[in-house]
PDB file of N, CA and C in Angstrom:
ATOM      1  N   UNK A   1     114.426 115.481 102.476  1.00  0.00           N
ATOM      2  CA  UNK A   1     113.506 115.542 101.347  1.00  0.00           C
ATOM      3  C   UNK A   1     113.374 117.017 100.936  1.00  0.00           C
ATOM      4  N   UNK A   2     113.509 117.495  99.336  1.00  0.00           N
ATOM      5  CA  UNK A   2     113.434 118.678  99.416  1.00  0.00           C
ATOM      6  C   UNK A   2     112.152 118.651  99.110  1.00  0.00           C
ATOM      7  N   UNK A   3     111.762 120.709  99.147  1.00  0.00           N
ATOM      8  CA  UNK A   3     110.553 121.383  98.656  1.00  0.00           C
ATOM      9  C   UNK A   3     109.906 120.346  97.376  1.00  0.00           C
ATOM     10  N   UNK A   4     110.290 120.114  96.941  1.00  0.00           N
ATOM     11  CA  UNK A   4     109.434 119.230  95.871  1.00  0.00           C
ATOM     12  C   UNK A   4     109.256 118.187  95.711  1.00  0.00           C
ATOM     13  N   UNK A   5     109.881 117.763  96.508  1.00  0.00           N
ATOM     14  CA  UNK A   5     109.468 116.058  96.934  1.00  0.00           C
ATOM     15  C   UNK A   5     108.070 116.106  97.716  1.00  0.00           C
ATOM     16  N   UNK A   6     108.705 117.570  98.838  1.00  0.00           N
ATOM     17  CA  UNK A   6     107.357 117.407  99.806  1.00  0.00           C
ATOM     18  C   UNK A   6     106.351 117.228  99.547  1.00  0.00           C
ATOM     19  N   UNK A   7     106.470 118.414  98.959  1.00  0.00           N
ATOM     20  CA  UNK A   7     105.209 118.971  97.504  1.00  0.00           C
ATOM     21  C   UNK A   7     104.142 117.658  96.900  1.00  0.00           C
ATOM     22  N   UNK A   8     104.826 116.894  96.502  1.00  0.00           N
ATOM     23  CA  UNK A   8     104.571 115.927  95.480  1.00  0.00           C
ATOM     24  C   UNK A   8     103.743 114.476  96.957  1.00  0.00           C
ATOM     25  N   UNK A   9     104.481 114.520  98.181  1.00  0.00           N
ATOM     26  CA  UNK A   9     104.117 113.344  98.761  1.00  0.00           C
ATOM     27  C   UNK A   9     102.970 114.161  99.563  1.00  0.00           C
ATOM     28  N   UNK A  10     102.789 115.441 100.043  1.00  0.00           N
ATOM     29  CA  UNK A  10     101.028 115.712 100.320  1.00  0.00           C
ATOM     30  C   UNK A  10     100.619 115.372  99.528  1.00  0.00           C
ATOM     31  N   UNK A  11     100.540 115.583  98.272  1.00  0.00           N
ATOM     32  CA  UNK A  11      99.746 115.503  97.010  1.00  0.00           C
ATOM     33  C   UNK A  11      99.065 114.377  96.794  1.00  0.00           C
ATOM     34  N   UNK A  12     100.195 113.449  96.891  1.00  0.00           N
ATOM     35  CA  UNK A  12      99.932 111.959  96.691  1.00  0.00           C
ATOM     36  C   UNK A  12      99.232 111.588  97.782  1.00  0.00           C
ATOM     37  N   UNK A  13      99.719 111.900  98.897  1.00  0.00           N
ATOM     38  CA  UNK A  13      98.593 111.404 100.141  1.00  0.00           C
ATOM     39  C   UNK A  13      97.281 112.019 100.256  1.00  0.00           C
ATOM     40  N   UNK A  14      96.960 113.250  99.410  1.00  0.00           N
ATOM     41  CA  UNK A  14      95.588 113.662  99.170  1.00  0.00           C
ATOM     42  C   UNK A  14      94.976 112.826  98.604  1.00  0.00           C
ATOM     43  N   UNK A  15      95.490 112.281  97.541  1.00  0.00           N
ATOM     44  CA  UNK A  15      94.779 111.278  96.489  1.00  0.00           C
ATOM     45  C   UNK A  15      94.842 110.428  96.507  1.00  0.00           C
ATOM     46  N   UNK A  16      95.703 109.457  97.753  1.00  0.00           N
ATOM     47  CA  UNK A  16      95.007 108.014  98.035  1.00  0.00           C
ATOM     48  C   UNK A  16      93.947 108.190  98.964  1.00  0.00           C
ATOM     49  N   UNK A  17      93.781 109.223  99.912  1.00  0.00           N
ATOM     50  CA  UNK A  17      92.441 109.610 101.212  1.00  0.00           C
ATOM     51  C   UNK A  17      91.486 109.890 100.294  1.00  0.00           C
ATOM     52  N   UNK A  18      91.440 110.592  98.616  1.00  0.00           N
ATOM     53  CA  UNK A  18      90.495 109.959  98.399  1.00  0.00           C
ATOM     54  C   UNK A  18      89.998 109.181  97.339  1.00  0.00           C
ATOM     55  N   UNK A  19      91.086 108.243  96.767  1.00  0.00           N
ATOM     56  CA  UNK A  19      90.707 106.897  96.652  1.00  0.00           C
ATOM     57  C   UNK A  19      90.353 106.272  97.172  1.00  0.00           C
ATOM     58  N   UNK A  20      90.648 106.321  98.709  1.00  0.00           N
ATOM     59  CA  UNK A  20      89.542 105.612  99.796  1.00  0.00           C
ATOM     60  C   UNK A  20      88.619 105.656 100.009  1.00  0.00           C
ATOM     61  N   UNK A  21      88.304 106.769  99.887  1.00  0.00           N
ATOM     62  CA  UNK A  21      86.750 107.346  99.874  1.00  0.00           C
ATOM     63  C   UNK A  21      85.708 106.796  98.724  1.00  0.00           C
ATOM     64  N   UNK A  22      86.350 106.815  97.767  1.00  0.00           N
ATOM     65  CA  UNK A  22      85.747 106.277  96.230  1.00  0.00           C
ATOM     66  C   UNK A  22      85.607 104.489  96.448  1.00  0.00           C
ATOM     67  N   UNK A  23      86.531 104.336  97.165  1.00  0.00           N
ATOM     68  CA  UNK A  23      86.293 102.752  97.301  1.00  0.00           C
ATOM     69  C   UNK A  23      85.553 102.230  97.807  1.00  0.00           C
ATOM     70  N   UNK A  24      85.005 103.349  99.034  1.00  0.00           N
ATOM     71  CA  UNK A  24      83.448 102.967  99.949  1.00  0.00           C
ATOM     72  C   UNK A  24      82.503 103.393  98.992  1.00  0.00           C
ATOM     73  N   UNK A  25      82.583 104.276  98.311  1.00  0.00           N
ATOM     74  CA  UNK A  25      81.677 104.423  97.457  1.00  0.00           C
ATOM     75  C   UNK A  25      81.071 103.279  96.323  1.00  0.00           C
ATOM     76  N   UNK A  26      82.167 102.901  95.903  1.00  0.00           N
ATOM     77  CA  UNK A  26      81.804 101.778  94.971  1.00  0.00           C
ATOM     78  C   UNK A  26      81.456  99.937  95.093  1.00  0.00           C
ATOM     79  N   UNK A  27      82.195 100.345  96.873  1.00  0.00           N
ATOM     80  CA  UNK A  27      81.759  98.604  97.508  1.00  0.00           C
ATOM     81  C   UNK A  27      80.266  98.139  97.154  1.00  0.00           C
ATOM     82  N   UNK A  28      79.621  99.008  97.134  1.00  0.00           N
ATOM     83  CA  UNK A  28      77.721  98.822  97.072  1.00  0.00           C
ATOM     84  C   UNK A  28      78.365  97.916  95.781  1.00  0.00           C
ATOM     85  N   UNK A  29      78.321  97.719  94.867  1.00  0.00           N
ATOM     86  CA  UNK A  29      78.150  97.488  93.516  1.00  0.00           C
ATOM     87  C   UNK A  29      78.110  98.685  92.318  1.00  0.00           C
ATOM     88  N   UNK A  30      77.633  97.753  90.975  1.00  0.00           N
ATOM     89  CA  UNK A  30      77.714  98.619  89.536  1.00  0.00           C
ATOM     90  C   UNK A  30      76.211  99.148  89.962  1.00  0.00           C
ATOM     91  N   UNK A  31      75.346  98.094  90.162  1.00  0.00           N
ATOM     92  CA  UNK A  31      74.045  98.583  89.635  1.00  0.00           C
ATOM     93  C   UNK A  31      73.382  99.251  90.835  1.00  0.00           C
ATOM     94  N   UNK A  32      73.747  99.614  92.264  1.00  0.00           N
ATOM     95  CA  UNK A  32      73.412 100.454  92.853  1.00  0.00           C
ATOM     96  C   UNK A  32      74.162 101.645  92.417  1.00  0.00           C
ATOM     97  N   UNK A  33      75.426 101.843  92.336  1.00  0.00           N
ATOM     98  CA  UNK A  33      75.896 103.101  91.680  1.00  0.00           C
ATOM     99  C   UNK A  33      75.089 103.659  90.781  1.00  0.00           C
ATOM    100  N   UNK A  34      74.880 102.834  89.582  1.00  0.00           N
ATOM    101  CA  UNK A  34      73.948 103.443  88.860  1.00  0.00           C
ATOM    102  C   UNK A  34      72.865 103.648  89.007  1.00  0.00           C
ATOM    103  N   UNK A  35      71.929 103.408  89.560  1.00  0.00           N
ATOM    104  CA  UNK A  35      70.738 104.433  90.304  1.00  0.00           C
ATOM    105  C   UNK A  35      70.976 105.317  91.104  1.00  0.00           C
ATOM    106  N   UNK A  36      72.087 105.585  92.046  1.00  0.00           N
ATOM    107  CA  UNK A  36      72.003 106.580  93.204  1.00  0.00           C
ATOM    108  C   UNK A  36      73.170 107.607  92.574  1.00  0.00           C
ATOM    109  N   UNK A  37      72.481 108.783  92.319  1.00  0.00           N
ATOM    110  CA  UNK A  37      72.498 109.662  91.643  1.00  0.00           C
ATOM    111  C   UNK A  37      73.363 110.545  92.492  1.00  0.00           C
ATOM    112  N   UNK A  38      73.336 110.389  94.105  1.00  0.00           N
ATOM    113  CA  UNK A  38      74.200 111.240  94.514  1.00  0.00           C
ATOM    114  C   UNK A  38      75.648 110.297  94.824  1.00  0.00           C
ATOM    115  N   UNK A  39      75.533 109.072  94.826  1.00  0.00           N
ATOM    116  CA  UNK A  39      76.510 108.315  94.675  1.00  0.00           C
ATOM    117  C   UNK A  39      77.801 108.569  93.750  1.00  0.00           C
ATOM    118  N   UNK A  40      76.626 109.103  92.382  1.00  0.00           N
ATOM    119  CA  UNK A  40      77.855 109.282  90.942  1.00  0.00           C
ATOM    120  C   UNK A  40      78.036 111.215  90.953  1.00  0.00           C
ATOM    121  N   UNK A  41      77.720 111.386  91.905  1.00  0.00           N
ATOM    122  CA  UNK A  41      77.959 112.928  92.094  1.00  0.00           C
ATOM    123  C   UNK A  41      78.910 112.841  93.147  1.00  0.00           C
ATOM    124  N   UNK A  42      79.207 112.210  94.002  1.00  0.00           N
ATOM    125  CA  UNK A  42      80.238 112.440  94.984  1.00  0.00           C
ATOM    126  C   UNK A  42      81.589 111.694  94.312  1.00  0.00           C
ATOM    127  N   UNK A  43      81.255 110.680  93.400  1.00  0.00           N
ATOM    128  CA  UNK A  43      82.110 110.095  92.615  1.00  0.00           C
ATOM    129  C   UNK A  43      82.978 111.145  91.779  1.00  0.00           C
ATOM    130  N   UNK A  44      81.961 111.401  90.937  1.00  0.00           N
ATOM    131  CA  UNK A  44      82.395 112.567  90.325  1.00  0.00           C
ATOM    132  C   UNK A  44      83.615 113.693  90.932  1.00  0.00           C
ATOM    133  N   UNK A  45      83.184 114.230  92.180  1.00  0.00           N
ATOM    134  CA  UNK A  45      83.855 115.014  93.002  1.00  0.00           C
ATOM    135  C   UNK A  45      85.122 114.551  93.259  1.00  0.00           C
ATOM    136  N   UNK A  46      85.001 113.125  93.665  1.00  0.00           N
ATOM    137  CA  UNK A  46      86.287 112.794  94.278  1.00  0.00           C
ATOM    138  C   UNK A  46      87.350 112.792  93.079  1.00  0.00           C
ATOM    139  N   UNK A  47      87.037 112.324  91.327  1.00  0.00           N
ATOM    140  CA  UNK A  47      87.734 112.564  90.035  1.00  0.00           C
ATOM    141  C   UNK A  47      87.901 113.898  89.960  1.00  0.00           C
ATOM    142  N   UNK A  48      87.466 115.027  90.125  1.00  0.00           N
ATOM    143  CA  UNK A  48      87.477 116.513  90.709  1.00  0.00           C
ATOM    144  C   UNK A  48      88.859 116.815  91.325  1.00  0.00           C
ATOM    145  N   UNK A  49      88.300 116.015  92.834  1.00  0.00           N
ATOM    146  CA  UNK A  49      89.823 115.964  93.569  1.00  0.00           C
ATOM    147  C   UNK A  49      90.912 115.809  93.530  1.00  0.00           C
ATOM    148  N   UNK A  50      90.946 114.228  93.059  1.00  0.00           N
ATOM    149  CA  UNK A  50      92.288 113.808  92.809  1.00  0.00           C
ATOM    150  C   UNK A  50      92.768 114.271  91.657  1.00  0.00           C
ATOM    151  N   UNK A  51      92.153 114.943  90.650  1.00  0.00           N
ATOM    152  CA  UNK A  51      92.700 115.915  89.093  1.00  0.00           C
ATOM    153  C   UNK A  51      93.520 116.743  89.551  1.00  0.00           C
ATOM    154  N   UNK A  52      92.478 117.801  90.573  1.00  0.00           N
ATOM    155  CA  UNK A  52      93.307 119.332  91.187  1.00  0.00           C
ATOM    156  C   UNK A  52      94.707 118.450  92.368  1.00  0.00           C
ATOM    157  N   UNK A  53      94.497 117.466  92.561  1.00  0.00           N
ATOM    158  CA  UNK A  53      95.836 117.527  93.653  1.00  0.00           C
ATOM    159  C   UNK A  53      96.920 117.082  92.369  1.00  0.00           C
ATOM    160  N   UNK A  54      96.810 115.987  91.778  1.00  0.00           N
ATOM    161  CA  UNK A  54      97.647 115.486  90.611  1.00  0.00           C
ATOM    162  C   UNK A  54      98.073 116.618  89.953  1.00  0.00           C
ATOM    163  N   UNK A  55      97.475 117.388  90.086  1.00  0.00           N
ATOM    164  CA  UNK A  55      98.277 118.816  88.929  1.00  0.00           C
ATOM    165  C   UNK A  55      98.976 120.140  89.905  1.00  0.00           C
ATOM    166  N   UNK A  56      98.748 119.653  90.687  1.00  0.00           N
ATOM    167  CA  UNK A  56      99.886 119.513  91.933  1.00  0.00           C
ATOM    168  C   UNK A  56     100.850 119.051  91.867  1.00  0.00           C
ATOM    169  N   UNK A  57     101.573 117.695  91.605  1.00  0.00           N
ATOM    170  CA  UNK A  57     102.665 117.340  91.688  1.00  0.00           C
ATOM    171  C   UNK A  57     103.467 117.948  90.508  1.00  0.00           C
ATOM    172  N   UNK A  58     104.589 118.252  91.320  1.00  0.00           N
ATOM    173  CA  UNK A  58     105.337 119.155  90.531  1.00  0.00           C
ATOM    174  C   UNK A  58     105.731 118.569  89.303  1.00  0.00           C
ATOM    175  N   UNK A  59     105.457 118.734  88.357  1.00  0.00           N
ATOM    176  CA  UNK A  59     106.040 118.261  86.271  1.00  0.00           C
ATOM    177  C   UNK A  59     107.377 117.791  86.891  1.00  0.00           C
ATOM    178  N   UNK A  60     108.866 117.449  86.996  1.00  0.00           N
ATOM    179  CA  UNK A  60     109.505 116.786  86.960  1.00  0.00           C
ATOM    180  C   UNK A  60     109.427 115.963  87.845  1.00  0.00           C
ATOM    181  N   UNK A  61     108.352 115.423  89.339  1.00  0.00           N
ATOM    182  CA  UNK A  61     108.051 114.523  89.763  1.00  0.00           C
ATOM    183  C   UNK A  61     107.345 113.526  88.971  1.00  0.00           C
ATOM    184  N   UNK A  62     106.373 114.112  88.385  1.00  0.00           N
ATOM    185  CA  UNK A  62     105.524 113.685  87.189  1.00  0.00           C
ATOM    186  C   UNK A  62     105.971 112.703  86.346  1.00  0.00           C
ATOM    187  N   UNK A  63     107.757 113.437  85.736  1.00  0.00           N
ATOM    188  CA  UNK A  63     108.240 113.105  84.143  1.00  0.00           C
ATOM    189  C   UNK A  63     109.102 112.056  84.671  1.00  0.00           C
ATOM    190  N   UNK A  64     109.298 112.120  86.162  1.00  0.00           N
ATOM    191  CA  UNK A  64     110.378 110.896  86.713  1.00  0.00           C
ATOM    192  C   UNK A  64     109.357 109.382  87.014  1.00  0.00           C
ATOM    193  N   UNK A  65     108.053 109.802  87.341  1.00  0.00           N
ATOM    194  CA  UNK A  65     106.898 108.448  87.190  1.00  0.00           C
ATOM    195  C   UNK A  65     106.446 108.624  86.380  1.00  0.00           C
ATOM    196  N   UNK A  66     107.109 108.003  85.004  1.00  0.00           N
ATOM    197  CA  UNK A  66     105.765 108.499  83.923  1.00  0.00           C
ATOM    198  C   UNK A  66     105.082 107.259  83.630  1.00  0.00           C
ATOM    199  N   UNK A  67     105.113 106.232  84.546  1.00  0.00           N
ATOM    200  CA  UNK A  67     104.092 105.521  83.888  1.00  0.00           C
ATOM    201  C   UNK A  67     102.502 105.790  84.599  1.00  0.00           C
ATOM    202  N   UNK A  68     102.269 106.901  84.946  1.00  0.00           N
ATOM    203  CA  UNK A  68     100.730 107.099  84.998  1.00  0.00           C
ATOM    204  C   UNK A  68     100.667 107.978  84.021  1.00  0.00           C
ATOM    205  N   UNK A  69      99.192 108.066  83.264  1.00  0.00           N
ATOM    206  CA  UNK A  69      98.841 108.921  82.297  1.00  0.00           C
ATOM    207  C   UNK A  69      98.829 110.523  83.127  1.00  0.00           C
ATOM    208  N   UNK A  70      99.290 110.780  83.959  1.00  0.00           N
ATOM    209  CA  UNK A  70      99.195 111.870  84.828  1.00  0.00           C
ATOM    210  C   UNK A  70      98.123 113.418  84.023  1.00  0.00           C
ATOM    211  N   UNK A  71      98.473 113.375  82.135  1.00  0.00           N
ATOM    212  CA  UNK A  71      97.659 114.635  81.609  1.00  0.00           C
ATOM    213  C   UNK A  71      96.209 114.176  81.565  1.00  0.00           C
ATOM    214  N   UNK A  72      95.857 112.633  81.612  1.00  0.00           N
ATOM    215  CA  UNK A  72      94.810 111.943  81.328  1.00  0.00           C
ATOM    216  C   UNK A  72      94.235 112.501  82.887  1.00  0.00           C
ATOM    217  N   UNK A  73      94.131 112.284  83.756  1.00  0.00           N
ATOM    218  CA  UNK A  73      93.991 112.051  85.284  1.00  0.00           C
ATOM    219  C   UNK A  73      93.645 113.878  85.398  1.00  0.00           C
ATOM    220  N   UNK A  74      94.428 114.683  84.620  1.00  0.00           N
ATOM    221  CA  UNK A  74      93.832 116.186  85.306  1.00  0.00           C
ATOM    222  C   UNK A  74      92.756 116.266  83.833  1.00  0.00           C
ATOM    223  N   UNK A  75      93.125 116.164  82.416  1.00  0.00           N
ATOM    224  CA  UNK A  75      92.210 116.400  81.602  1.00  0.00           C
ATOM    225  C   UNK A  75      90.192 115.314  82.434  1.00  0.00           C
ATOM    226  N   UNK A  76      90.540 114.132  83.041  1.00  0.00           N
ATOM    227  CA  UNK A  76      89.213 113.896  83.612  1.00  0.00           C
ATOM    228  C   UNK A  76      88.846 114.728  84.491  1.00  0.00           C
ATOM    229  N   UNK A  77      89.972 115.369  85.552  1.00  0.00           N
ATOM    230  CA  UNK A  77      89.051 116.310  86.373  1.00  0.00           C
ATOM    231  C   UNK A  77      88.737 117.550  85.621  1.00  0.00           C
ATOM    232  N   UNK A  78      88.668 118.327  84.397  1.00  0.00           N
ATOM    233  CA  UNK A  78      88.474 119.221  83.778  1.00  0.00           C
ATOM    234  C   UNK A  78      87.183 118.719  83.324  1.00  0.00           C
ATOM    235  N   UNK A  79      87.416 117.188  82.573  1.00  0.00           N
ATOM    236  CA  UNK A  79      85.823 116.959  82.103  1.00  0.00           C
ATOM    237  C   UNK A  79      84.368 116.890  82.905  1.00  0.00           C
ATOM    238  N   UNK A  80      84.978 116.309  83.773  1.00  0.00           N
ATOM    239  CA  UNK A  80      83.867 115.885  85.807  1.00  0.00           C
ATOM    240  C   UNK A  80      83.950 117.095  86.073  1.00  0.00           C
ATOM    241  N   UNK A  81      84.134 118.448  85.749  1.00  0.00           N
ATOM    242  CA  UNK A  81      83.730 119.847  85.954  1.00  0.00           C
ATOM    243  C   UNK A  81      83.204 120.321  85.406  1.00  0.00           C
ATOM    244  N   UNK A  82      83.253 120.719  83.809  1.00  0.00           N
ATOM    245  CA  UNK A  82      82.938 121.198  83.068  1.00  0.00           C
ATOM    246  C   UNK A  82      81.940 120.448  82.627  1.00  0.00           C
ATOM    247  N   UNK A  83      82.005 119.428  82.099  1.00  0.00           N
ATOM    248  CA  UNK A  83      81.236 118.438  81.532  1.00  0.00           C
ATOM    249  C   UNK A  83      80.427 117.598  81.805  1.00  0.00           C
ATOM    250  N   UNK A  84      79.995 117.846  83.222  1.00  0.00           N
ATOM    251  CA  UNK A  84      79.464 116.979  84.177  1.00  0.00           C
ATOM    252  C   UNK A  84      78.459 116.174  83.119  1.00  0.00           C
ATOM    253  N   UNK A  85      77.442 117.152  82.466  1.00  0.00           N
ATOM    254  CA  UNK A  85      76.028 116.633  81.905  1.00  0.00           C
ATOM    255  C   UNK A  85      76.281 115.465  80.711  1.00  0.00           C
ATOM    256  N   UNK A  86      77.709 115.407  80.522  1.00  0.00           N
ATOM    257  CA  UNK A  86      78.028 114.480  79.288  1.00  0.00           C
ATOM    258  C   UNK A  86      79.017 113.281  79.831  1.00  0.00           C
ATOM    259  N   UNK A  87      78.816 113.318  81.541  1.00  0.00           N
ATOM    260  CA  UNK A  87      79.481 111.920  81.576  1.00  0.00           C
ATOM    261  C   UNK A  87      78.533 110.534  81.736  1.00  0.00           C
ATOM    262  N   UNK A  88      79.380 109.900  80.992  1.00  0.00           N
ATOM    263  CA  UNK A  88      78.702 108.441  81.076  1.00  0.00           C
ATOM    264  C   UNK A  88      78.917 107.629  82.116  1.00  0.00           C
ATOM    265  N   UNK A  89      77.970 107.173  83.331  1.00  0.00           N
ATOM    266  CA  UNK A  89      78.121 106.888  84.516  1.00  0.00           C
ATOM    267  C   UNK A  89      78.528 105.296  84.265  1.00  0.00           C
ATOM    268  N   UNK A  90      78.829 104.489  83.399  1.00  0.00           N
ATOM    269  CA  UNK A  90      79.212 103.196  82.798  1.00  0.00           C
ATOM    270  C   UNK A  90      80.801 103.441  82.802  1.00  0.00           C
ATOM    271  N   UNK A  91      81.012 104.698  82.069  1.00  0.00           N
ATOM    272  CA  UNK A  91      82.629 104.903  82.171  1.00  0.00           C
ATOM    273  C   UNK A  91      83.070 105.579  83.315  1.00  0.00           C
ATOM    274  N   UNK A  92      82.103 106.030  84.111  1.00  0.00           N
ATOM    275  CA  UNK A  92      82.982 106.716  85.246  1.00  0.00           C
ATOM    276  C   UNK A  92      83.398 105.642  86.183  1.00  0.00           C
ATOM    277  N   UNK A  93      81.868 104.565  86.418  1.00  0.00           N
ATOM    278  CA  UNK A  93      82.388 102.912  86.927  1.00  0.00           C
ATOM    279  C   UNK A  93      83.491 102.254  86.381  1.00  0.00           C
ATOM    280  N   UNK A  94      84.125 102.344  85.451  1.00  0.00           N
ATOM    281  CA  UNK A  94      85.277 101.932  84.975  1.00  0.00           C
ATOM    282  C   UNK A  94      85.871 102.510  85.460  1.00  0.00           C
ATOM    283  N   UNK A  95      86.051 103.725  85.323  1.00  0.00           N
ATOM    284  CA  UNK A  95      87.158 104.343  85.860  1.00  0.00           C
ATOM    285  C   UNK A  95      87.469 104.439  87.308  1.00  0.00           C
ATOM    286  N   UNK A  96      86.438 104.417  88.142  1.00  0.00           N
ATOM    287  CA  UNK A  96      86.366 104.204  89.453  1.00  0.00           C
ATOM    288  C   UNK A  96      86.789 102.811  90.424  1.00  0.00           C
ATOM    289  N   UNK A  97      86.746 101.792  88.855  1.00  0.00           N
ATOM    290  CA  UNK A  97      87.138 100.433  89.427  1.00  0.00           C
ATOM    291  C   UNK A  97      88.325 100.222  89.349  1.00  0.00           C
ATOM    292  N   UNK A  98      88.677 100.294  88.215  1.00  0.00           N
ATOM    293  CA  UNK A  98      89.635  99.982  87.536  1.00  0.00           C
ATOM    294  C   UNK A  98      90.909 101.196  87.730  1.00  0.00           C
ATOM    295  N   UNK A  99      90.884 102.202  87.331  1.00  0.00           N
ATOM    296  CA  UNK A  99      91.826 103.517  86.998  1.00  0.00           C
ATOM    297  C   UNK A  99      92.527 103.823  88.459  1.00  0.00           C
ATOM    298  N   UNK A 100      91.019 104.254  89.702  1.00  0.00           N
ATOM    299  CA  UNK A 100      91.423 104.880  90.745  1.00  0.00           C
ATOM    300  C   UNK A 100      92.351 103.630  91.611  1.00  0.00           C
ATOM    301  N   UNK A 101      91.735 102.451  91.588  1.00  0.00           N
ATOM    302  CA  UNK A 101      93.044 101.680  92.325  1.00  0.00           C
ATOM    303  C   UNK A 101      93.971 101.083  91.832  1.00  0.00           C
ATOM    304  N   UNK A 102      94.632 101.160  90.544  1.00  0.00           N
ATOM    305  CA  UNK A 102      95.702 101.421  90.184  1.00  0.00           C
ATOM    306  C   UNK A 102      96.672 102.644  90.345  1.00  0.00           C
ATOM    307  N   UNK A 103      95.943 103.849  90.588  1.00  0.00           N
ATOM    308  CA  UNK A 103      96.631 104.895  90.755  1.00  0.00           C
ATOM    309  C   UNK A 103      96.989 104.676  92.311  1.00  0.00           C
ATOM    310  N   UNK A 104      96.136 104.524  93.284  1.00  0.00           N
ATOM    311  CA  UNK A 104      95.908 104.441  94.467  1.00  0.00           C
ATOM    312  C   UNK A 104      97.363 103.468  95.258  1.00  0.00           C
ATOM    313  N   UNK A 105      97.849 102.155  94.237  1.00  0.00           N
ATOM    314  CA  UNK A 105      98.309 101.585  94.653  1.00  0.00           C
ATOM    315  C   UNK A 105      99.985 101.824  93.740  1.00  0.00           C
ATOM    316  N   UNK A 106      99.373 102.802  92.992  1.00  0.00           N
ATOM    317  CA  UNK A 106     100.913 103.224  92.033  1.00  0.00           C
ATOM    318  C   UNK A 106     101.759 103.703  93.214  1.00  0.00           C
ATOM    319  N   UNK A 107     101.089 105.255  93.646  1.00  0.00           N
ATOM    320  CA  UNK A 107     101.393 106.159  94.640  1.00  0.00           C
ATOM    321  C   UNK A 107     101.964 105.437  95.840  1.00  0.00           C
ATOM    322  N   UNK A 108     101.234 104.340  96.490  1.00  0.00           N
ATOM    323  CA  UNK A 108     101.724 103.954  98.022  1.00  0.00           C
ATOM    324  C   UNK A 108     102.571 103.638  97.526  1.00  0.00           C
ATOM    325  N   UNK A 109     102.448 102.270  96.478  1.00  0.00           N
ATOM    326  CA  UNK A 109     103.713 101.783  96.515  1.00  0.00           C
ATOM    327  C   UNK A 109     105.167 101.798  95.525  1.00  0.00           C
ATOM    328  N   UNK A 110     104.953 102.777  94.496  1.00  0.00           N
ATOM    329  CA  UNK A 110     105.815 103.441  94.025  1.00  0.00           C
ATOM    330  C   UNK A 110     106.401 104.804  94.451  1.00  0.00           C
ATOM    331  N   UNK A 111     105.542 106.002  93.787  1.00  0.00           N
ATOM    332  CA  UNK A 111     105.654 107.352  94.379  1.00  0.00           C
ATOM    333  C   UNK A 111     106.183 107.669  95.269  1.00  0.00           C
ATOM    334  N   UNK A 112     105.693 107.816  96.448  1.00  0.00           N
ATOM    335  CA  UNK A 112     105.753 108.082  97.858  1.00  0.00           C
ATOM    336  C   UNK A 112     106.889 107.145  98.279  1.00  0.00           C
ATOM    337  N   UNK A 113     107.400 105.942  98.343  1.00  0.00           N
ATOM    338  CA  UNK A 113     108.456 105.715  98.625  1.00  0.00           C
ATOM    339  C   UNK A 113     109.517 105.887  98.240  1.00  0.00           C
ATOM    340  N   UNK A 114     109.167 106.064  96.579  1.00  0.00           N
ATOM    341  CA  UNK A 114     110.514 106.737  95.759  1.00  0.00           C
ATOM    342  C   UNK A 114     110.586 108.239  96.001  1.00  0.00           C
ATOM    343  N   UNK A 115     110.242 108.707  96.682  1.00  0.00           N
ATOM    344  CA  UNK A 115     110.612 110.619  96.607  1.00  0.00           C
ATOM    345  C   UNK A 115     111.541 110.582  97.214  1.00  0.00           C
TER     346      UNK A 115
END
């Protein structure tokens, strides 16, 4: 495996450890998420995370899986930084349901075996 494969499969294994993490997070339900305030702050973090590792994987690992929105995935961790005070905790639950385990299950079972 060369340097940029490597590159690319830490990366990816950063960001399913913590899609896992997000997944305990969200087992409670919608409507406890949405009251527990540090719930959608660690949420937040973990969209943080997996942005900075995703922009990590090296651009022609990237352009060879392009079916993830991969600019979408770092432009959210730019917004969950910058923008914290303007996210809508309705869409971050979407995205937390829906987005992170699709990515989660892109990576095991695409990505990472194809490098």
């Amino acid at each position: 495996m060369n340097a940029e494969a490597l590159k690319a499969r830490d990366a990816a294994t950063r960001v399913i450890a913590v899609c896992e993490v997000i997944a305990q997070i969200v087992a409670g339900g919608k409507d406890p998420f949405l009251t527990d305030v540090q719930a959608q702050w660690a949420a937040e973090m973990g969209l943080i995370r997996i942005g900075e590792s995703v922009a990590k994987f090296p651009v022609p690992v990237r352009e060879r899986f392009a079916e993830q929105p991969w600019r979408q995935i770092i432009d959210m961790r730019n917004f969950a930084a910058h923008q914290y005070d303007d996210l809508d905790p309705h869409r971050v639950w979407r995205t937390l349901t829906v987005d992170v385990p699709r990515l989660r299950a892109y990576l095991a079972e695409v990505v990472i075996p194809g490098l």
